[in-house]
Protein backbone atom coordinates (compact mmCIF):
# COMPACT_ATOMS: atom_id res chain seq x y z
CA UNK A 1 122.38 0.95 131.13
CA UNK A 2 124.29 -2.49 131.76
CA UNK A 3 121.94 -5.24 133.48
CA UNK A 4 124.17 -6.92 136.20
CA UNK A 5 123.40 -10.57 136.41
CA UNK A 6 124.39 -12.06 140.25
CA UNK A 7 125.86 -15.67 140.04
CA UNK A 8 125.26 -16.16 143.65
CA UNK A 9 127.54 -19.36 144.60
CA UNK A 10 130.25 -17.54 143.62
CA UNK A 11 129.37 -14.31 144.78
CA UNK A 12 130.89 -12.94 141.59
CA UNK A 13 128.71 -10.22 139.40
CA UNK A 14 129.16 -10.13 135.73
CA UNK A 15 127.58 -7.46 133.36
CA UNK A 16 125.87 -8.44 130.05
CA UNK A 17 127.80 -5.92 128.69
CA UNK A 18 131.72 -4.73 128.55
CA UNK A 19 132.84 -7.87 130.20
CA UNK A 20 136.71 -8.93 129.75
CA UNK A 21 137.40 -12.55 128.39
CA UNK A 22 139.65 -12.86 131.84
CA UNK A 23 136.85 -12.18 134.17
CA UNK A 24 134.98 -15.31 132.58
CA UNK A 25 138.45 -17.21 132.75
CA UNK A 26 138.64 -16.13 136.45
CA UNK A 27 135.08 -17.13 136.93
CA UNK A 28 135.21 -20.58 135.49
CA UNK A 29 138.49 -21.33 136.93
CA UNK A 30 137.13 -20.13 140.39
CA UNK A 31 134.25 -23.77 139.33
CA UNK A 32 137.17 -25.68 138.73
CA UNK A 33 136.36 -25.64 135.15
CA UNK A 34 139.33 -26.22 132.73
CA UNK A 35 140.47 -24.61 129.73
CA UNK A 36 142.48 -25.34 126.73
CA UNK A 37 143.32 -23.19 123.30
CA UNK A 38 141.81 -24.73 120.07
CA UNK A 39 144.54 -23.08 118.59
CA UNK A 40 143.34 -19.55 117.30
CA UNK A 41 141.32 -17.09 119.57
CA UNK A 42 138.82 -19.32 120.83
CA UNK A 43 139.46 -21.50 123.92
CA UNK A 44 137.23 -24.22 125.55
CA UNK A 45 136.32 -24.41 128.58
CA UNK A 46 135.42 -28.04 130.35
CA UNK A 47 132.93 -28.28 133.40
CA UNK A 48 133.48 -31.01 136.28
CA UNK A 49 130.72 -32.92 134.42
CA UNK A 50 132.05 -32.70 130.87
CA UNK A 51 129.84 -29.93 129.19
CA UNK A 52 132.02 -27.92 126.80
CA UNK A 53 131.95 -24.26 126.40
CA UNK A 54 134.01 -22.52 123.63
CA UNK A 55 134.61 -18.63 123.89
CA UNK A 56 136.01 -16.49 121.68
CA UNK A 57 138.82 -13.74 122.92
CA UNK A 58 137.33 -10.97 122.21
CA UNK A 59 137.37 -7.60 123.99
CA UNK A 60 134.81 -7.18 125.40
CA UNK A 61 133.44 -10.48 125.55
CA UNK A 62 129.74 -10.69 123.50
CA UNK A 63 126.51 -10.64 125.76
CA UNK A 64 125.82 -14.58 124.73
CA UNK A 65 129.03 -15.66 125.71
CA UNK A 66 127.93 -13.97 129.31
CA UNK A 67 124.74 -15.42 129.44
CA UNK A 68 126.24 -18.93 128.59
CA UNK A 69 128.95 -18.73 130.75
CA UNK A 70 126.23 -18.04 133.94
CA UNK A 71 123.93 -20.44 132.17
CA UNK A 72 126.53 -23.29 132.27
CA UNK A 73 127.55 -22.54 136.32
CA UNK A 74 123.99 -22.81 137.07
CA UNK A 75 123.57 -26.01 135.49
CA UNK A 76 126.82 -27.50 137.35
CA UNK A 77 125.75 -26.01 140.73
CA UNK A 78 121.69 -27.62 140.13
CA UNK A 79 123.30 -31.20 139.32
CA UNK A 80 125.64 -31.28 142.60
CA UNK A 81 122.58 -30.49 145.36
């Protein structure tokens, strides 16, 4: 059973499980995050504030990378209010 985890401001829902690496690129994006390739199959993705997050292209994208992707929105969206 996937466990759906709601990131409300952006009224987007992303599973722990089975995601695609473009759903989190759409997702960022969406928080005006941006993203450059290191390269090889990882690419970086920059917040508004400056915190870094690296993901790996994989299909499907790892439950972590999930988690740290909502993790790091959450953080932006507590520091602007």
């Amino acid at each position: 059973m996937l466990v759906e985890v709601l990131v409300s401001s952006a009224e987007k829902k992303l599973r722990l499980k089975d995601n695609r690496f473009e759903d989190a690129d759409r997702l960022l994006s969406s928080h005006d995050f941006r993203r450059r390739n290191t390269g090889g199959f990882h690419y970086v993705f920059t917040s508004p504030s400056g915190q870094m997050l690296p993901i790996p292209k994989h299909k499907p994208a790892k439950e972590h990378y999930v988690r740290a992707v909502v993790r790091i929105i959450e953080n932006e969206e507590g520091g602007q209010g």
